[in-house]
C-alpha atoms as a PDB file:
ATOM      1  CA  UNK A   1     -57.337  45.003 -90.181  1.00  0.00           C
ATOM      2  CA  UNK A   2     -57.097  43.887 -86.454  1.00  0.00           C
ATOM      3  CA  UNK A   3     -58.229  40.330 -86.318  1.00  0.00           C
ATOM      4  CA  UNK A   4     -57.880  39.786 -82.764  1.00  0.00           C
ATOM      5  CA  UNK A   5     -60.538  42.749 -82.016  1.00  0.00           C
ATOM      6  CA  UNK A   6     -62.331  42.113 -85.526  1.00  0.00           C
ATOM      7  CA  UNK A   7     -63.125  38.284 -83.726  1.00  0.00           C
ATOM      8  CA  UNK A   8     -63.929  39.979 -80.646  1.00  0.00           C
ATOM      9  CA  UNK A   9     -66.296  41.921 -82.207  1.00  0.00           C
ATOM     10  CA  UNK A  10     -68.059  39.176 -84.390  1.00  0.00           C
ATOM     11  CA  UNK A  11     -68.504  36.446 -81.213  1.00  0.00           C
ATOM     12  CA  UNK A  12     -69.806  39.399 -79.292  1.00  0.00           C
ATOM     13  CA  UNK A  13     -72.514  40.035 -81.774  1.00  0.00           C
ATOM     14  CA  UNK A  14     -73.646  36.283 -81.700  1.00  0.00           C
ATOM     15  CA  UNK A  15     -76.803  35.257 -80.636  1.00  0.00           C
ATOM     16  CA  UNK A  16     -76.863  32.161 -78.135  1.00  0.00           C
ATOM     17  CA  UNK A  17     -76.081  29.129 -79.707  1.00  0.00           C
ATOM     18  CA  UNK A  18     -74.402  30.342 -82.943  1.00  0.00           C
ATOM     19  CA  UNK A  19     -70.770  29.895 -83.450  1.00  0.00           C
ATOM     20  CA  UNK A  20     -67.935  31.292 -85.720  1.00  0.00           C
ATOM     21  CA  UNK A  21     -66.464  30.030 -88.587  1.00  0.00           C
ATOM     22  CA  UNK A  22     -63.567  31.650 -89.370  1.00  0.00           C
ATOM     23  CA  UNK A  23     -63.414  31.839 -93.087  1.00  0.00           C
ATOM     24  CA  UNK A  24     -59.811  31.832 -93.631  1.00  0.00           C
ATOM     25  CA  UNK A  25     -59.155  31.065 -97.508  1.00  0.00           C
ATOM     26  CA  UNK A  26     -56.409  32.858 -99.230  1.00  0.00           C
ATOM     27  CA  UNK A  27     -55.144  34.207 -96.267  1.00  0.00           C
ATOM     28  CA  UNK A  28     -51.732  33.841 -94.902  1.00  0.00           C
ATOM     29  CA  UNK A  29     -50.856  31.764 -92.174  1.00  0.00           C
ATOM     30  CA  UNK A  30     -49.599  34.396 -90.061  1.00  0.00           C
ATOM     31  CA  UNK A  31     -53.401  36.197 -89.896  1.00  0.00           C
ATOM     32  CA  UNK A  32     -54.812  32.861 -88.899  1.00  0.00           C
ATOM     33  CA  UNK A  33     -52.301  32.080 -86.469  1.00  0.00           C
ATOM     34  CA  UNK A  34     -53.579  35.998 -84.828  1.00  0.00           C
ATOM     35  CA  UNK A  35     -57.420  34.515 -84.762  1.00  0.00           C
ATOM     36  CA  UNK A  36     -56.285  31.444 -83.138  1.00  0.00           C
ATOM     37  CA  UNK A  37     -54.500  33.256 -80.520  1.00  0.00           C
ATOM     38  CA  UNK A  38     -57.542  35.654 -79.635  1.00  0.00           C
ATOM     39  CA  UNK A  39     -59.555  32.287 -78.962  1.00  0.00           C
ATOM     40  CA  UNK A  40     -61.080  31.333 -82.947  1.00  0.00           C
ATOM     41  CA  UNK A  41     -60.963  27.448 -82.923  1.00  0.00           C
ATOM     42  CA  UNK A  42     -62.847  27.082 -86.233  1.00  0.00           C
ATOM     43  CA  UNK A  43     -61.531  27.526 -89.241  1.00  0.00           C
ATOM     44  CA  UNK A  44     -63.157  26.918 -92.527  1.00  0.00           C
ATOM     45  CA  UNK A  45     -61.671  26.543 -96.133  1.00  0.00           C
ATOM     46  CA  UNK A  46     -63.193  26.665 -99.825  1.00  0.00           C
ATOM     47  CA  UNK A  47     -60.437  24.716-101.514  1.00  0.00           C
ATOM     48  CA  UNK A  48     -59.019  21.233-100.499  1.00  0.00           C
ATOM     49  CA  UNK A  49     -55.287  21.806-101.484  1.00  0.00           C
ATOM     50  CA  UNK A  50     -55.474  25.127 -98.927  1.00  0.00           C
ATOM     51  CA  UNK A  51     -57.094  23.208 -95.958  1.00  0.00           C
ATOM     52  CA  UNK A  52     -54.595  20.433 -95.591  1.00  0.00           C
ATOM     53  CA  UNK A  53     -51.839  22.488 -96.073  1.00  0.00           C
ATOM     54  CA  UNK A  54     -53.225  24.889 -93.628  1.00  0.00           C
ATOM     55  CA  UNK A  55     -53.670  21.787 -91.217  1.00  0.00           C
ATOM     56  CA  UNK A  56     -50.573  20.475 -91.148  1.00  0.00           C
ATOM     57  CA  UNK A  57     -49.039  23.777 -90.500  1.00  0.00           C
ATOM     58  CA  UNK A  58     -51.351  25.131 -87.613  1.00  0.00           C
ATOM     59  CA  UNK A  59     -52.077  24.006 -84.066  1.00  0.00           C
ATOM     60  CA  UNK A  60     -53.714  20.438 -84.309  1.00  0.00           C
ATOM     61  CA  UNK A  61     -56.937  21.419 -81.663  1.00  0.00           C
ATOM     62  CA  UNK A  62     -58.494  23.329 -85.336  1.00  0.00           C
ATOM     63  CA  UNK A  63     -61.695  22.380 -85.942  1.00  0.00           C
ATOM     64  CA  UNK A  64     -61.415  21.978 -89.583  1.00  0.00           C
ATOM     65  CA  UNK A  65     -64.297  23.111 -91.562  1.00  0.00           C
ATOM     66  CA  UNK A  66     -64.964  22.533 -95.503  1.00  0.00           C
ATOM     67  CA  UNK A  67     -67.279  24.973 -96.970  1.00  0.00           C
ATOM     68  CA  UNK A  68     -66.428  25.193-100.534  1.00  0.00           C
ATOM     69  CA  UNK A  69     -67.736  22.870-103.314  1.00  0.00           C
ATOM     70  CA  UNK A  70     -66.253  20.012-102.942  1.00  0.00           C
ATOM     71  CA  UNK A  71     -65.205  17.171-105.783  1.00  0.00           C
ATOM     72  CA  UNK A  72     -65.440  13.632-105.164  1.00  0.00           C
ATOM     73  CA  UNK A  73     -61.648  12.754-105.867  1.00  0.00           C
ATOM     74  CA  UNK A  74     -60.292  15.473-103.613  1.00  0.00           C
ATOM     75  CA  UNK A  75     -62.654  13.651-100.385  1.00  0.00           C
ATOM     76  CA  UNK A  76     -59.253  11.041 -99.798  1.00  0.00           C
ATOM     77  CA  UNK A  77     -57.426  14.304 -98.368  1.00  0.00           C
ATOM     78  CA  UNK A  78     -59.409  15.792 -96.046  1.00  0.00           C
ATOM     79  CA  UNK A  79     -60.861  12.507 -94.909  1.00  0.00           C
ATOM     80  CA  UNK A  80     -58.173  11.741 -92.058  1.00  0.00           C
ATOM     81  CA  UNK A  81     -58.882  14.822 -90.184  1.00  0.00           C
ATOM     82  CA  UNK A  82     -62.063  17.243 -91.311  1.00  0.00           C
ATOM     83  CA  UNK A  83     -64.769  18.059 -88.602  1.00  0.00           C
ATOM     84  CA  UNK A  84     -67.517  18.771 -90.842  1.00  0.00           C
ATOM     85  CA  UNK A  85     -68.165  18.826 -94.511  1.00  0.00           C
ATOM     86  CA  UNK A  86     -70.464  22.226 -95.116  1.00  0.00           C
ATOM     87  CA  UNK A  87     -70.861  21.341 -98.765  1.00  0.00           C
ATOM     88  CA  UNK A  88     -72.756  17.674 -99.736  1.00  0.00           C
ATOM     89  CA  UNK A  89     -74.402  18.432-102.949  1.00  0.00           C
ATOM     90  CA  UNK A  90     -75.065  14.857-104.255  1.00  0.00           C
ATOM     91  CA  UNK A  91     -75.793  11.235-102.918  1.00  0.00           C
ATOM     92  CA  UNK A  92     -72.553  10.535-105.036  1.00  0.00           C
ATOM     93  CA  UNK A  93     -70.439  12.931-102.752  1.00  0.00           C
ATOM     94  CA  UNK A  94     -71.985  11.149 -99.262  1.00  0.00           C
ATOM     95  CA  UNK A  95     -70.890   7.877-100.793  1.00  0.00           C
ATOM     96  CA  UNK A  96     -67.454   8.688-101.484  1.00  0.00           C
ATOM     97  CA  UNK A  97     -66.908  10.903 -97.985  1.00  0.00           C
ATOM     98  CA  UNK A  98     -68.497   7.011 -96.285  1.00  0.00           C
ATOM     99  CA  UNK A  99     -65.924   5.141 -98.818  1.00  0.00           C
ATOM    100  CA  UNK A 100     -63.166   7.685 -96.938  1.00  0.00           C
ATOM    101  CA  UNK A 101     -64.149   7.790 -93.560  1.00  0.00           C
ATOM    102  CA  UNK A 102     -64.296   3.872 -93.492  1.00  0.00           C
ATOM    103  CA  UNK A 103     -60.977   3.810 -94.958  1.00  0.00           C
ATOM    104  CA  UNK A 104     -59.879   6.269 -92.503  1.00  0.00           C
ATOM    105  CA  UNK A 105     -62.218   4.141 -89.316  1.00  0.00           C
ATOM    106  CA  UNK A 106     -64.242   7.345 -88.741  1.00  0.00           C
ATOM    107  CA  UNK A 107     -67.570   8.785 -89.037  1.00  0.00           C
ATOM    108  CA  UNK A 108     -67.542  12.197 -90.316  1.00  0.00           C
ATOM    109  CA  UNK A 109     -70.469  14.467 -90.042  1.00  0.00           C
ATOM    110  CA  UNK A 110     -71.727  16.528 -93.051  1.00  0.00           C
ATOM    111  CA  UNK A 111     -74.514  18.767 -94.054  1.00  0.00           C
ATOM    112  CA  UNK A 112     -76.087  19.057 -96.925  1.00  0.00           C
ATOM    113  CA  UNK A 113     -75.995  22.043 -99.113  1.00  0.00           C
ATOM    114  CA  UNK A 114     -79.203  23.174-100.213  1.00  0.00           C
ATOM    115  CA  UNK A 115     -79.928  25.625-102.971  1.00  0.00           C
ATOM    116  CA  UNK A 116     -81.927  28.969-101.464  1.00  0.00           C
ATOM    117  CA  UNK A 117     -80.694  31.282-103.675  1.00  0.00           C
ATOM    118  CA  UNK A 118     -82.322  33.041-106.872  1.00  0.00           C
ATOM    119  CA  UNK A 119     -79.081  32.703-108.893  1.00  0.00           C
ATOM    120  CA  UNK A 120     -77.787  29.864-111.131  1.00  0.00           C
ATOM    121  CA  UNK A 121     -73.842  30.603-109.590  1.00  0.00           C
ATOM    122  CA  UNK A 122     -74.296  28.608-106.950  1.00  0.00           C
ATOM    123  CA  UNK A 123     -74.406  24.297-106.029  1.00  0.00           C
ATOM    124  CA  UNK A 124     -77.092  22.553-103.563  1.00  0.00           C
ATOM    125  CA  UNK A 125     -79.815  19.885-103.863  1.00  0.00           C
ATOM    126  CA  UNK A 126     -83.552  21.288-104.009  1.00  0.00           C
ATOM    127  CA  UNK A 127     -85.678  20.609-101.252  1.00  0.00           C
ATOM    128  CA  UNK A 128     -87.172  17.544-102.537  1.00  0.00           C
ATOM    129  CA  UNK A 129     -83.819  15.984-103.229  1.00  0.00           C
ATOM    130  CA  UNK A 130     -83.419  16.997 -99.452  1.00  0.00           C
ATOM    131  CA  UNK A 131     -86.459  15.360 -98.376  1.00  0.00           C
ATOM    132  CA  UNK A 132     -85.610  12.283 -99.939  1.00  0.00           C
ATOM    133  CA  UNK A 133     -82.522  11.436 -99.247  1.00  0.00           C
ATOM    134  CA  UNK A 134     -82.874  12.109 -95.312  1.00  0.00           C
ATOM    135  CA  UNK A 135     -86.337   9.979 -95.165  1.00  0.00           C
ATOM    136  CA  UNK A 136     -84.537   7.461 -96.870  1.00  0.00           C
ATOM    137  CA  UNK A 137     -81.450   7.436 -95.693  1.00  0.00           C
ATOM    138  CA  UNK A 138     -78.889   4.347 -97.825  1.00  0.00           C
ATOM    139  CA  UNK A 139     -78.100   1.630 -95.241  1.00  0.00           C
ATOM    140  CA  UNK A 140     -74.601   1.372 -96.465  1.00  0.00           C
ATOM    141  CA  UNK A 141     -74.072   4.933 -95.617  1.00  0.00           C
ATOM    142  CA  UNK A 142     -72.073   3.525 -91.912  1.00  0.00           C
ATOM    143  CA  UNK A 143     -69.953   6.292 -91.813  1.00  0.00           C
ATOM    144  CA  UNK A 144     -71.192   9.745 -92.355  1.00  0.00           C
ATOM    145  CA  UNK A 145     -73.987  11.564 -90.238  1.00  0.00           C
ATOM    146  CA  UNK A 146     -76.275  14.191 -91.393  1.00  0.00           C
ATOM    147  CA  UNK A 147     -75.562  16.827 -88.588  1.00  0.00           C
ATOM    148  CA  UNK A 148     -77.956  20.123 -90.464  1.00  0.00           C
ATOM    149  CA  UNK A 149     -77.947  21.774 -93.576  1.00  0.00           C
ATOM    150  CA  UNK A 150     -76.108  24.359 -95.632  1.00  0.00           C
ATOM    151  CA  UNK A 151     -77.697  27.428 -97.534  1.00  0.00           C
ATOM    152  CA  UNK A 152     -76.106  30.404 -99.358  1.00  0.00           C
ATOM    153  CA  UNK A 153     -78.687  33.310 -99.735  1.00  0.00           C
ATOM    154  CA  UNK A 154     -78.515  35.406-102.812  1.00  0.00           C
ATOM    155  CA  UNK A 155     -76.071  37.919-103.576  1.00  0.00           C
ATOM    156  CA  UNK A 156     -78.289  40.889-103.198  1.00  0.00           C
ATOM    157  CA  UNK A 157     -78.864  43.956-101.463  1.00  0.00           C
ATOM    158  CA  UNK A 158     -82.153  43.444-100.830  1.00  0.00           C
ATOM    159  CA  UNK A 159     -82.770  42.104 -97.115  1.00  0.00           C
ATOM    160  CA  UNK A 160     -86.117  40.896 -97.298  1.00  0.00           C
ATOM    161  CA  UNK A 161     -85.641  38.636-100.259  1.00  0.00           C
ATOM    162  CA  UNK A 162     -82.041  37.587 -98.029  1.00  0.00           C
ATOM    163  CA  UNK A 163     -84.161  37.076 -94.922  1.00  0.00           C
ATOM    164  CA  UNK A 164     -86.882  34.902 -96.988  1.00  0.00           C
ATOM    165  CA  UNK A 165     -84.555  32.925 -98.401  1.00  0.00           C
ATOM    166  CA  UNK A 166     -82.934  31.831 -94.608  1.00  0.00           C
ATOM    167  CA  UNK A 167     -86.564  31.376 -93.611  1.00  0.00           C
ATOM    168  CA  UNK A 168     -87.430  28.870 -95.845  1.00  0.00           C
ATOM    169  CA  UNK A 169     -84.122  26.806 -94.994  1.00  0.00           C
ATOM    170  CA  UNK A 170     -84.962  26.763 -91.587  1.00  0.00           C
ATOM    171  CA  UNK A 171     -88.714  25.979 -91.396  1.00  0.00           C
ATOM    172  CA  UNK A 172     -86.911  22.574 -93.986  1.00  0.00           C
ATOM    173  CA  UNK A 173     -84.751  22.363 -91.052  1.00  0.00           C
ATOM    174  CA  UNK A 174     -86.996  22.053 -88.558  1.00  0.00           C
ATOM    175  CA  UNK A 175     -89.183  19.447 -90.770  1.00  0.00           C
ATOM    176  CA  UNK A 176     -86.894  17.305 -90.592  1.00  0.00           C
ATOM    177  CA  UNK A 177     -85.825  17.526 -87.217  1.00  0.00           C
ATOM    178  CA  UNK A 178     -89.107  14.453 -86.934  1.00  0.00           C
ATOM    179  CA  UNK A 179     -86.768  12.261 -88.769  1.00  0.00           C
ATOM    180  CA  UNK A 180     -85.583   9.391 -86.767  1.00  0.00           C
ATOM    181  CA  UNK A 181     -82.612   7.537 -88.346  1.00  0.00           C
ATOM    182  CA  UNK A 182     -78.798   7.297 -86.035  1.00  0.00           C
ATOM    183  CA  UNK A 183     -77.455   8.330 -88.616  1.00  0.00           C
ATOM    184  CA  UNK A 184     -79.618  11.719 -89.063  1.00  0.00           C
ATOM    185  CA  UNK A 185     -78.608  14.422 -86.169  1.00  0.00           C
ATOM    186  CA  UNK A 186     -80.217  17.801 -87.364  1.00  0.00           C
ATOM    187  CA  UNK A 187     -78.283  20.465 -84.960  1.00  0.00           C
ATOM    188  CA  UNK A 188     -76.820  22.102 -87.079  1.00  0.00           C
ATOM    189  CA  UNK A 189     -77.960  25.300 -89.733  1.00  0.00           C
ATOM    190  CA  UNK A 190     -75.026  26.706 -91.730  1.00  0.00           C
ATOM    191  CA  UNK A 191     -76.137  29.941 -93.026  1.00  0.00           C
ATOM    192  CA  UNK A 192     -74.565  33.623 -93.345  1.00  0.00           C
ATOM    193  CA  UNK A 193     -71.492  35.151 -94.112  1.00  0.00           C
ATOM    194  CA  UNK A 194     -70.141  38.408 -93.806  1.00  0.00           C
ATOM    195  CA  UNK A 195     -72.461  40.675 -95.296  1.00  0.00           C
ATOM    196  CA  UNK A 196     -75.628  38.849 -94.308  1.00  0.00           C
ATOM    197  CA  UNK A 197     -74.689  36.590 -90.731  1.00  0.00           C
ATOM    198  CA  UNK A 198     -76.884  39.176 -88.366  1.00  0.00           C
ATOM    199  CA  UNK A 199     -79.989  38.099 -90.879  1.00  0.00           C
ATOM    200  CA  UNK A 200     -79.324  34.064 -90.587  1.00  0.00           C
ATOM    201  CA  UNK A 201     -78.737  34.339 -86.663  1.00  0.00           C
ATOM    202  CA  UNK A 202     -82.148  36.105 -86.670  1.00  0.00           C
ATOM    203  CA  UNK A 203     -83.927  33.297 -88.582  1.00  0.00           C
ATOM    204  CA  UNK A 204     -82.111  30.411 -86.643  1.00  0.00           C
ATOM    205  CA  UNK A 205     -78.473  30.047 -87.708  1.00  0.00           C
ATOM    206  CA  UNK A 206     -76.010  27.834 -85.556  1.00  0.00           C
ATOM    207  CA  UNK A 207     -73.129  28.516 -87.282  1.00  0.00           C
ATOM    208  CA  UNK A 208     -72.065  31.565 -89.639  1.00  0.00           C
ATOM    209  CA  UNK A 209     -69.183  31.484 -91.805  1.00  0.00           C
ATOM    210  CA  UNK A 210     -67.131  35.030 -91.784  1.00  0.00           C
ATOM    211  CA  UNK A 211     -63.999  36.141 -93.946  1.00  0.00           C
ATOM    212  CA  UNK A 212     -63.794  39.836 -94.579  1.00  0.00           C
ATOM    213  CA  UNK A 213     -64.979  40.845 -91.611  1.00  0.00           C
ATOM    214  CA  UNK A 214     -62.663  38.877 -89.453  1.00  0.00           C
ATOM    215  CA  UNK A 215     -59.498  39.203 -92.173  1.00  0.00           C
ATOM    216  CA  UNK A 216     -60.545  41.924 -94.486  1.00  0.00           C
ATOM    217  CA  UNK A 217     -60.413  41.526 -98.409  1.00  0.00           C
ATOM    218  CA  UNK A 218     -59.456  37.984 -99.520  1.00  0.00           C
ATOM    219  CA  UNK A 219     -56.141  37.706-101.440  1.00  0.00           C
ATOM    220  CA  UNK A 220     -57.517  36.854-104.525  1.00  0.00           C
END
């Protein structure tokens, strides 16, 4: 796989307004270190362990995504430095990334990941949970902003069940785009990968996470 053309390829094919996230887990340095060099500033990683090494050892002007599911007693190492946590599932996980970033004197923006798809594989609040929790935001959250949300659409061939899926995450998107709270930004919709991005820039996406594409298969 190229990745310098394979990136030229993907940002080419983005609609206005919707960047790239590099998905970059597994792979070596040495193919992220090619993406970086044809322009890719964003990087995002599944697994905490493989995103601060990765950060230590590339160019320091990453933007360090986390997109992976994410446990509260890994949030102390990513805290210093992440740009955006993809992958808030839980009230408990906000509190602990506010507990970090105040430790660490930041405010670090996060979306919330919200469960779209028609499978029990993957992690997310429901859109009531979602509902709640921006409309009534905790005061004691200082630290962490709400930037968008996070959806992964089902793993399925069939494109109109994908594109429904996206659909409905964006029209709860733009719902609670009324909310006003400092702390609640809404600007951001994290939604399509690889096999599915061209759908979720279609129905609204800001940001789309690609891997294979970009690097080709993941070493597993």
């Amino acid at each position: 796989m190229n990745v310098k053309s394979n990136i030229k390829l993907v940002n080419d094919s983005l609609a206005q307004g919707c960047r790239l996230i590099a998905v970059s887990k597994t792979q070596p340095i040495e193919k992220l270190l090619e993406a970086y060099e044809a322009g890719q500033r964003i990087f995002g990683e599944n697994k905490v362990q493989e995103l601060e090494s990765k950060h230590q050892a590339l160019p320091k002007d990453i933007e360090w995504h986390l997109i992976g599911h994410l446990q509260t007693n890994k949030v102390k190492y990513i805290a210093p430095f992440v740009s955006l946590i993809h992958s808030v599932d839980s009230l408990k996980l906000l509190t602990e990334v506010n507990k970090q970033a105040i430790k660490n004197n930041r405010i670090i923006p996060c979306l919330l990941q919200v469960y779209i798809a028609k499978e029990e594989t993957k992690f997310g609040l429901d859109e009531n949970e979602v509902i709640e929790l921006v409309t009534n935001f905790p005061a004691y959250l200082t630290n962490v902003t709400i930037d968008g949300l996070m959806g992964m659409a089902s793993n399925t061939d069939n494109e109109n069940q994908i594109q429904a899926e996206f659909k409905g995450l964006k029209k709860l998107f733009e719902q609670l785009k009324s909310v006003t709270h400092p702390s609640i930004r809404m600007k951001e919709l994290s939604m399509g990968m690889s096999s599915d991005f061209e759908l979720a820039m279609q129905e609204g996406s800001t940001l789309v996470r690609v891997g294979s594409a970009i690097f080709g298969t993941r070493n597993n």
